[in-house]
Protein backbone atom coordinates (compact mmCIF):
# COMPACT_ATOMS: atom_id res chain seq x y z
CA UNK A 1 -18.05 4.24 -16.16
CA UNK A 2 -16.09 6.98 -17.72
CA UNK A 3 -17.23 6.77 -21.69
CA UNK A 4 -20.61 8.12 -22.63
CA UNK A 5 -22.33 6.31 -25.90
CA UNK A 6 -23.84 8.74 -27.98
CA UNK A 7 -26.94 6.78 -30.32
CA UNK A 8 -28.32 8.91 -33.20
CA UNK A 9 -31.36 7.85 -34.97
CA UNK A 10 -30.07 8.81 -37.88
CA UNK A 11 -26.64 10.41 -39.74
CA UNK A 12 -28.85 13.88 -40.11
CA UNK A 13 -28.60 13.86 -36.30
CA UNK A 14 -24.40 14.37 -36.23
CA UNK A 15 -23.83 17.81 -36.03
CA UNK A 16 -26.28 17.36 -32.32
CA UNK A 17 -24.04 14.49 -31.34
CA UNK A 18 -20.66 16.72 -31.91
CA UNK A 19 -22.21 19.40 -29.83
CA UNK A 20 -22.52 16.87 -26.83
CA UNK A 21 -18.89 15.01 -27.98
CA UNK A 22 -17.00 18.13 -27.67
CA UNK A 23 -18.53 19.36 -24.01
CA UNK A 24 -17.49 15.82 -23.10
CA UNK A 25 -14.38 16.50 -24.75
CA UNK A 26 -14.04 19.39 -22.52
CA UNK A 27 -14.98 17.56 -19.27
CA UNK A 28 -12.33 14.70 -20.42
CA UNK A 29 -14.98 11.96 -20.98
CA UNK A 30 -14.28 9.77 -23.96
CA UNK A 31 -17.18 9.30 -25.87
CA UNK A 32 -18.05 7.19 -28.67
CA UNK A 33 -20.98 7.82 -31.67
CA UNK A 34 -22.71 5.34 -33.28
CA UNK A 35 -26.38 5.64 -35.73
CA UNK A 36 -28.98 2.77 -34.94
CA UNK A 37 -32.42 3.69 -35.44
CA UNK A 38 -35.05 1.67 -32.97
CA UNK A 39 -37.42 1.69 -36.00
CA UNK A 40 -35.69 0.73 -38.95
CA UNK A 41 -32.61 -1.52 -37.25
CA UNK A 42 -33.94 -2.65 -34.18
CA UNK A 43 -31.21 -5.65 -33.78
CA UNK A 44 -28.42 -3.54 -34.10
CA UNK A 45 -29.36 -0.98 -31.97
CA UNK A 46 -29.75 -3.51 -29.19
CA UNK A 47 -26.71 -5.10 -29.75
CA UNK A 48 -24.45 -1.92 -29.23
CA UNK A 49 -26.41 -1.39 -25.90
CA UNK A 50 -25.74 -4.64 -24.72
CA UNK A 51 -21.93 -4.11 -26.02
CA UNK A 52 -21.36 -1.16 -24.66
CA UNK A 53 -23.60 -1.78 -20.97
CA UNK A 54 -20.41 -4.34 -20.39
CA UNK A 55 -18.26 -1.22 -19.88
CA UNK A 56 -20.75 0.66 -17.16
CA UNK A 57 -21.49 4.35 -19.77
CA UNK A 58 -23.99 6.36 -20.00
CA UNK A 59 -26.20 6.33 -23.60
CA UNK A 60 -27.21 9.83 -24.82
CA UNK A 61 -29.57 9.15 -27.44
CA UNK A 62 -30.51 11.34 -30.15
CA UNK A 63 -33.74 11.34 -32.36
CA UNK A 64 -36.28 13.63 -33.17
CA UNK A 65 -39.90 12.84 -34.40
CA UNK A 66 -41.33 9.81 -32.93
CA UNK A 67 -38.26 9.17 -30.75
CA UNK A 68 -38.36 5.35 -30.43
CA UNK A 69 -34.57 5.35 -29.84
CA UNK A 70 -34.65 6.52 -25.89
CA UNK A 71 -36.87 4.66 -24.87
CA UNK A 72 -36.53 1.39 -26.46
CA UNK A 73 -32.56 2.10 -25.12
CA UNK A 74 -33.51 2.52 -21.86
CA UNK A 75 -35.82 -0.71 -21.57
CA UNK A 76 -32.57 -2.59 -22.55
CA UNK A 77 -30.06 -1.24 -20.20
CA UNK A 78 -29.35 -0.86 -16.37
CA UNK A 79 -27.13 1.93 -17.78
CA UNK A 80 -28.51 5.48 -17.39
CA UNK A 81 -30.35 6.52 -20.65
CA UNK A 82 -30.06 10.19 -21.59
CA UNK A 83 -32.70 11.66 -24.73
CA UNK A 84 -31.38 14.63 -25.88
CA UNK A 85 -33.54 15.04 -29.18
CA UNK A 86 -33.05 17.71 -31.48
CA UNK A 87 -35.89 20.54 -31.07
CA UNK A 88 -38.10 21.38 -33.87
CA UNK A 89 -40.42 24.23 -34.66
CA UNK A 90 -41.91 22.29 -37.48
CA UNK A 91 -44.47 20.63 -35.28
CA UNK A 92 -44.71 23.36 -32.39
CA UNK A 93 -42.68 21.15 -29.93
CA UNK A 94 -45.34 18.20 -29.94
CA UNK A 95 -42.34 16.34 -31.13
CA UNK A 96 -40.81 16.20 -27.68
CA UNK A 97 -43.44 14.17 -26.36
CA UNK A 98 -42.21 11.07 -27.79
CA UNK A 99 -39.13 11.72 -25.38
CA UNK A 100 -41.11 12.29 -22.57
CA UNK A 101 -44.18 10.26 -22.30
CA UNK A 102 -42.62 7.05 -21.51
CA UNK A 103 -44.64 3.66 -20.48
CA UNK A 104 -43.67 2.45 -16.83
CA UNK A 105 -40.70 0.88 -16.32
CA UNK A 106 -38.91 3.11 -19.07
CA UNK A 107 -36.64 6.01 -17.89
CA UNK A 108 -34.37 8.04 -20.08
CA UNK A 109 -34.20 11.49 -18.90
CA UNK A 110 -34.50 14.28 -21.32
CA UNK A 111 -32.12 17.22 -21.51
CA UNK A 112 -33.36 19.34 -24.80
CA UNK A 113 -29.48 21.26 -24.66
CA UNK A 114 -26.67 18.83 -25.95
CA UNK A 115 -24.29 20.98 -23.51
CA UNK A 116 -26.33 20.26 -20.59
CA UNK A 117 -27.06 16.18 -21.65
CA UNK A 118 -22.85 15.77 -21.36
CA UNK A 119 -22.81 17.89 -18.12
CA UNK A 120 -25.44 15.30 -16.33
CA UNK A 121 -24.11 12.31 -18.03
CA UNK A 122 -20.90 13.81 -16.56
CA UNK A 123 -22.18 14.20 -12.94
CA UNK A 124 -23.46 10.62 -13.06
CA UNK A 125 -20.02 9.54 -13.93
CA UNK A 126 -18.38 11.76 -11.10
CA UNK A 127 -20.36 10.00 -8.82
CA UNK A 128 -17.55 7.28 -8.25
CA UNK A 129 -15.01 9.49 -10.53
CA UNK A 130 -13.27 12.61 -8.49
CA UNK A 131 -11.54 13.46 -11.54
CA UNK A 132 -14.32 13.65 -13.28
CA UNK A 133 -16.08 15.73 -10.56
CA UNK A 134 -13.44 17.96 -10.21
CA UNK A 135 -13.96 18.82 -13.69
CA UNK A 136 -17.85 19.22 -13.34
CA UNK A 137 -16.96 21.32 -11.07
CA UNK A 138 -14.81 23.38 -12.41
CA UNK A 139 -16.86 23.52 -15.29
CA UNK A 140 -19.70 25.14 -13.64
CA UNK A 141 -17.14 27.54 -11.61
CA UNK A 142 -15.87 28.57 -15.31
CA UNK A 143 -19.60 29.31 -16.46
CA UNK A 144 -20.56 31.52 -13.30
CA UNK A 145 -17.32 32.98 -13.95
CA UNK A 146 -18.59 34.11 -17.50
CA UNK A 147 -21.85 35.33 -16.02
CA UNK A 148 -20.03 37.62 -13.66
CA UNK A 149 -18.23 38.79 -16.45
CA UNK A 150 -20.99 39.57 -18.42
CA UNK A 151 -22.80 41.63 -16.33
CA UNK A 152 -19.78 43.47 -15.06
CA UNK A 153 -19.46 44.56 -18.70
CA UNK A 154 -22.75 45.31 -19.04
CA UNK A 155 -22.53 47.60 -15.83
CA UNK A 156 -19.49 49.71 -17.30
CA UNK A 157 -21.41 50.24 -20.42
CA UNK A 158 -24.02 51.48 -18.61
CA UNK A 159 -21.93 53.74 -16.85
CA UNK A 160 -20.29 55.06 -20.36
């Protein structure tokens, strides 16, 4: 399991799917992108899942609105699902339920930040890949290192 599947809804949904490609990029995860919308090309959709489930990934999924995409992914998979759709303001977040009211049986998590979606579909790969978690972790040591940083800066200005 060391490729993550990233499934947009649609081609308006790329510049989200980069965001999550290049923090996998980062981690060293290979990661492929691919549009199939659940509602308009049902068939397709299900055939790259059951492609790509031979290999062991991970599916991010990306799709806003009435976000068919996660859910009907997850039902077809043993592979872990991840929804990371795109926020909107248009409908005052009521969008996002579609990601997480799911029917039983149906369980794609939902990580609203594309960074953090490629950091957990990272730790679920580092479970049986030490590279990988070596990177995770580093990862994380590099962010706390920028928080530190931050507020050290923040001090001296204070103190100016």
């Amino acid at each position: 399991m060391e490729k993550v599947v990233i499934i947009m809804g649609s081609k308006s949904d790329l510049d989200w799917a980069k965001k999550i490609s290049n923090t996998l990029t980062k981690l060293e995860i290979k990661s492929a992108i691919h549009v199939a919308s659940a509602h308009k090309v049902p068939l397709k959709c299900y055939d790259l899942i059951k492609e790509y489930e031979k290999e062991n990934v991970v599916f991010i999924t990306i799709a806003g609105m009435s976000n068919a995409l996660s859910g009907f992914s997850d039902a077809q998979t043993y592979c872990p699902v991840i929804a990371c759709p795109p926020y909107s303001d248009k409908f005052g977040g009521a969008d996002l339920f579609s990601s997480v009211r799911m029917p039983s049986g149906v369980a794609p998590l939902t990580i609203l930040s594309p960074e953090n979606a490629a950091l957990a579909a990272a730790k679920i790969i580092g479970l049986k890949n030490t590279d990988i978690q070596k990177k995770v972790t580093e990862y994380q040591a590099k962010k706390r290192e920028e928080l530190e940083k931050a507020d050290e800066e923040l001090q001296k200005s204070k103190e100016s």
